[in-house]
N, C-alpha and C. Protein backbone atom coordinates (compact mmCIF):
# COMPACT_ATOMS: atom_id res chain seq x y z
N UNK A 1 0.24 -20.34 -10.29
CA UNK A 1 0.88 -19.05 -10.08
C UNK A 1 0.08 -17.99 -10.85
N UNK A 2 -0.36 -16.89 -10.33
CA UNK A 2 -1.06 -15.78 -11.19
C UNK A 2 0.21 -15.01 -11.71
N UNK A 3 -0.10 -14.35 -12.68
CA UNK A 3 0.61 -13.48 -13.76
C UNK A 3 -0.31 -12.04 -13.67
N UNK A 4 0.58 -11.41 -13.71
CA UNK A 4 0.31 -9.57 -13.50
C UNK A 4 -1.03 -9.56 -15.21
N UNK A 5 -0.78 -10.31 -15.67
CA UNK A 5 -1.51 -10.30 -16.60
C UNK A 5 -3.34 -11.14 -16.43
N UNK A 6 -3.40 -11.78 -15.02
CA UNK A 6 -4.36 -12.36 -15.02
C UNK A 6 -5.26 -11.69 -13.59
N UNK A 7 -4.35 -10.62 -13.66
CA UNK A 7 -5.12 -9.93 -12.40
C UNK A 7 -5.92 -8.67 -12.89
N UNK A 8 -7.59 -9.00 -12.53
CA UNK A 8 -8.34 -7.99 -13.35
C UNK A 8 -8.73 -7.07 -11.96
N UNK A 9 -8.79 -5.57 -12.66
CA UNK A 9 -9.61 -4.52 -11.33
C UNK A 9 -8.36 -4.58 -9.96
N UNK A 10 -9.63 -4.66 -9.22
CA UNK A 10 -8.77 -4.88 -7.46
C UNK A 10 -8.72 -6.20 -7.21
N UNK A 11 -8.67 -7.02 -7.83
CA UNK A 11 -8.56 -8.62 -7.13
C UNK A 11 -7.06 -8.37 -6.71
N UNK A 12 -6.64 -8.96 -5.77
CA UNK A 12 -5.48 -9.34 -5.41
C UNK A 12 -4.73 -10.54 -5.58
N UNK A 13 -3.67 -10.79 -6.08
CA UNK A 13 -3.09 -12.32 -5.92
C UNK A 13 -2.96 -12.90 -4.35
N UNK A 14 -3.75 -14.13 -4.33
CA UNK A 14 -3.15 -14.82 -2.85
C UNK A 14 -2.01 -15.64 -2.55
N UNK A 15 -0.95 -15.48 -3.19
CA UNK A 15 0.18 -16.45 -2.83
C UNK A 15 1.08 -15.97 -1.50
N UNK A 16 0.86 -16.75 -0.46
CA UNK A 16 1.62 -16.85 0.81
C UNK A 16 2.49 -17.27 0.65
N UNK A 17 3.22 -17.86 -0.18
CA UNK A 17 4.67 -18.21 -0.61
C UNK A 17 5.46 -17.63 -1.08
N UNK A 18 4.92 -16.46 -1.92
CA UNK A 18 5.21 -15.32 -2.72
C UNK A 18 6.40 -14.22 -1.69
N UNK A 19 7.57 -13.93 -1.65
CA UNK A 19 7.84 -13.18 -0.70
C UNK A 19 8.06 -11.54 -0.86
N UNK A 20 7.76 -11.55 -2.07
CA UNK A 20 7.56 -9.98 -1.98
C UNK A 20 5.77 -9.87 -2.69
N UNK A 21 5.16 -8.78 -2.63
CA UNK A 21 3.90 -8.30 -3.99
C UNK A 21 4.16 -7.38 -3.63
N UNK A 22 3.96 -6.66 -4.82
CA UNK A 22 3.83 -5.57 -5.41
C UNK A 22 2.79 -4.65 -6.10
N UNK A 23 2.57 -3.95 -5.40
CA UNK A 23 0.79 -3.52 -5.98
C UNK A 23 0.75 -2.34 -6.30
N UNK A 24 -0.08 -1.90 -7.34
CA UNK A 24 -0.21 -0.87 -8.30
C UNK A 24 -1.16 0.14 -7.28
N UNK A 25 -1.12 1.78 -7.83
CA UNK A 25 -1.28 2.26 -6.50
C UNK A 25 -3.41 2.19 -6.82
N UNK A 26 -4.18 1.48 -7.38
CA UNK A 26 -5.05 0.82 -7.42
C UNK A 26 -5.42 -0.44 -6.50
N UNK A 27 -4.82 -0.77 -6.81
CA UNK A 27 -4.54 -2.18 -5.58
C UNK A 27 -4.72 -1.76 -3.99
N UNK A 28 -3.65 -1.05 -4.16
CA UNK A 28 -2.98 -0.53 -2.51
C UNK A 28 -4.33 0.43 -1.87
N UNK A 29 -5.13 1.21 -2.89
CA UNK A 29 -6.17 1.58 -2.26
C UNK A 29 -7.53 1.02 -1.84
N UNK A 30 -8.02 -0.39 -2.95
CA UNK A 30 -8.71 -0.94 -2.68
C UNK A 30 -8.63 -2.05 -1.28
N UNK A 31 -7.05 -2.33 -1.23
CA UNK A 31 -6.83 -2.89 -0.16
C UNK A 31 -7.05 -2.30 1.59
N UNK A 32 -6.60 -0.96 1.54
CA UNK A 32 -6.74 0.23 2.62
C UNK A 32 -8.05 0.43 2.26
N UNK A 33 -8.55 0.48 1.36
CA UNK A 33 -10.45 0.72 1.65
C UNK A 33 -9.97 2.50 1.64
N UNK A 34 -9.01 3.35 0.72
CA UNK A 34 -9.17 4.58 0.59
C UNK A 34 -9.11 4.99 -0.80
N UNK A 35 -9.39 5.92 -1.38
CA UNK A 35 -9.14 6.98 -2.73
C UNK A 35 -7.89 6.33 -3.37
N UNK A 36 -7.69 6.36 -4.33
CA UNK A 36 -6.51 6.56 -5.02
C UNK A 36 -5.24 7.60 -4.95
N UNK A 37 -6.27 9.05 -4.73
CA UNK A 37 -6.04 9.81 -4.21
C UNK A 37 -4.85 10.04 -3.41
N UNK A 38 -5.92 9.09 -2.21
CA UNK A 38 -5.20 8.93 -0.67
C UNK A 38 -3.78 8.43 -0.76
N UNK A 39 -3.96 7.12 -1.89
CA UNK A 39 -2.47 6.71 -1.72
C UNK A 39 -1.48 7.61 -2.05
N UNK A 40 -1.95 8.70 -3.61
CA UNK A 40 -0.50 9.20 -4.31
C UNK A 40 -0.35 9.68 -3.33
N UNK A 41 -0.93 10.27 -1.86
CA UNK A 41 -0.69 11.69 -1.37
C UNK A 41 -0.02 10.61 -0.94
N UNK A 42 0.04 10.08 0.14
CA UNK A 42 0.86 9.03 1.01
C UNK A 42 1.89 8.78 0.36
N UNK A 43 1.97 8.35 -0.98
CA UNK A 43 3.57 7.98 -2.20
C UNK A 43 4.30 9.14 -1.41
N UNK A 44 3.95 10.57 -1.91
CA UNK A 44 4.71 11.44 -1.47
C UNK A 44 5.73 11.57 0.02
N UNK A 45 5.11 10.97 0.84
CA UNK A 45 5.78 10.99 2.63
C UNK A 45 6.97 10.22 2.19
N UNK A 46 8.04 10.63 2.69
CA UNK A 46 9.54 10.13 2.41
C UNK A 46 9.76 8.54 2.87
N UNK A 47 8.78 8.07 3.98
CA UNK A 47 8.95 7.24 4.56
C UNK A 47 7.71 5.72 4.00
N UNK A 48 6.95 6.53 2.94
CA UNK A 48 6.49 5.56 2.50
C UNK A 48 6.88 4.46 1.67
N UNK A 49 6.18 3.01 1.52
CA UNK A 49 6.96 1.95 0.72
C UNK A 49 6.79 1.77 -0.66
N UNK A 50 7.10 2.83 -1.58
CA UNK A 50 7.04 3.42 -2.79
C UNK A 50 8.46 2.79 -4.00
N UNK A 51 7.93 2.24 -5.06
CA UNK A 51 9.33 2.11 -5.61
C UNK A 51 8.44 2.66 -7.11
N UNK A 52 9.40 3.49 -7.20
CA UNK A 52 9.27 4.59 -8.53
C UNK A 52 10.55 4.01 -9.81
N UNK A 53 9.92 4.42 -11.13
CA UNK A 53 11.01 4.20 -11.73
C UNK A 53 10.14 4.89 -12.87
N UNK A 54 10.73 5.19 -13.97
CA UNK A 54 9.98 6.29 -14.99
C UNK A 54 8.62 6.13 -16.06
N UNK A 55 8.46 4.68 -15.82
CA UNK A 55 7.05 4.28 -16.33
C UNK A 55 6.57 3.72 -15.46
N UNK A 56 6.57 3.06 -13.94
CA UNK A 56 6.19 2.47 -13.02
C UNK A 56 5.88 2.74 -12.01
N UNK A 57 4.69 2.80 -11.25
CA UNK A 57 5.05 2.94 -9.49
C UNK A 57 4.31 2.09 -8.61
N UNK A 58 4.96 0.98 -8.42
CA UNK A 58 4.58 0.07 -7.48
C UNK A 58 4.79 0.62 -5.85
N UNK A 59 3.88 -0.06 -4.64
CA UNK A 59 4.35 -0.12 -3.63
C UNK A 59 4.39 -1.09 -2.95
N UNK A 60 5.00 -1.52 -2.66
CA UNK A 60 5.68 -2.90 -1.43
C UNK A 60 4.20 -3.46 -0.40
N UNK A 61 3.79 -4.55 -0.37
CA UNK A 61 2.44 -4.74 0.10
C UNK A 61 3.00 -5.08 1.78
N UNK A 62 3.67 -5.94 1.76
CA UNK A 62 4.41 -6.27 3.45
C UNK A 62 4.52 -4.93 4.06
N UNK A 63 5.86 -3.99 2.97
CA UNK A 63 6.26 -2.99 3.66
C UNK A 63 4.40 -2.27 3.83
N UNK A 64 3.62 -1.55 3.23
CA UNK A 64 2.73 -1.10 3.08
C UNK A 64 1.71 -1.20 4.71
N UNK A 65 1.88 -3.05 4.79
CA UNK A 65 1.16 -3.62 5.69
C UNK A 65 1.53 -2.73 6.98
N UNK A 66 3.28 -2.97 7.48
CA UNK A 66 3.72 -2.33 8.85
C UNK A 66 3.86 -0.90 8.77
N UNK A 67 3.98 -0.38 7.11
CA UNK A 67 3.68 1.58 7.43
C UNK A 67 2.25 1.55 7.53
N UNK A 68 0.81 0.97 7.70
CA UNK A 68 -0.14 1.14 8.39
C UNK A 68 -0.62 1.34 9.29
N UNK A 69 0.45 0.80 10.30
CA UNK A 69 0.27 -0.58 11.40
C UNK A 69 1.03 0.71 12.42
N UNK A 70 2.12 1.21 12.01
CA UNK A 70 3.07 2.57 12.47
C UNK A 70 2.07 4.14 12.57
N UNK A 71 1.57 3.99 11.29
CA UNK A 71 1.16 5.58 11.53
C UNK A 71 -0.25 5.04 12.15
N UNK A 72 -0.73 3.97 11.72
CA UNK A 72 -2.18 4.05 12.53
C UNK A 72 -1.82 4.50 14.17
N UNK A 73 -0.94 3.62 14.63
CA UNK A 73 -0.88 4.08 16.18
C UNK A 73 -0.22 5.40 16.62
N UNK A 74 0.72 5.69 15.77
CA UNK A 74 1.04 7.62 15.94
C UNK A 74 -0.41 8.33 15.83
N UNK A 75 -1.26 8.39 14.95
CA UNK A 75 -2.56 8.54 14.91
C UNK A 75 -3.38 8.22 16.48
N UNK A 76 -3.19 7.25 16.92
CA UNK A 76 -4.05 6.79 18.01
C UNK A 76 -3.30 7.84 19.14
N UNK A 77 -2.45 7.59 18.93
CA UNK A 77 -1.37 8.36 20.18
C UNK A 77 -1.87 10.30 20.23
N UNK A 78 -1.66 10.40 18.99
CA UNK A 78 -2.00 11.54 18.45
C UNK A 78 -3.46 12.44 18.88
N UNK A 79 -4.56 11.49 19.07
CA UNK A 79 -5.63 11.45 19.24
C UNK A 79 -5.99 10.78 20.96
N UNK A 80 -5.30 10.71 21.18
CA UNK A 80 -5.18 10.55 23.17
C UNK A 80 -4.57 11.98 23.36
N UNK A 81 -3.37 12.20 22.84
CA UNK A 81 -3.50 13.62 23.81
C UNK A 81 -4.31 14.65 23.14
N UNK A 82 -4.91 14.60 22.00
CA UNK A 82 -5.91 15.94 21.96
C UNK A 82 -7.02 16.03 22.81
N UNK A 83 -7.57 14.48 23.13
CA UNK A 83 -8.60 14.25 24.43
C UNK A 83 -8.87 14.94 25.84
């Protein structure tokens, strides 16, 4: 089992058994391949998978996975009718 303590940089934990992770908003960008940046702005959208608390801000990696998966294709859609 990895421990939040044995995870260095962007490595990710691989446990498929695991049913939630939780990733620091470091993580979540190396994973999306964007800025850090990119993510806080994204934290901000009401609909993102953000859990805040006053020293913490994790985001939900599953949830993370299908709000990708959603706006990528509003995006695609988005980009057919400007065509």
């Amino acid at each position: 089992m990895t421990r939040q303590s044995d995870i260095e940089g962007d490595e990710l934990p691989l446990d498929p058994g695991a049913p939630v992770l939780l990733l620091t908003m470091r993580q979540a960008a190396a994973l999306c391949q964007v800025s850090v940046h990119r993510v806080r702005d994204w934290s901000l959208l009401p609909d993102f998978p953000v859990i805040r608390t006053p020293h913490l801000v994790r985001i939900h990696a599953r949830l993370l996975d299908q709000w990708l998966a959603k706006h990528s294709q509003e995006r695609g859609t988005d980009q057919e009718d400007a065509a």
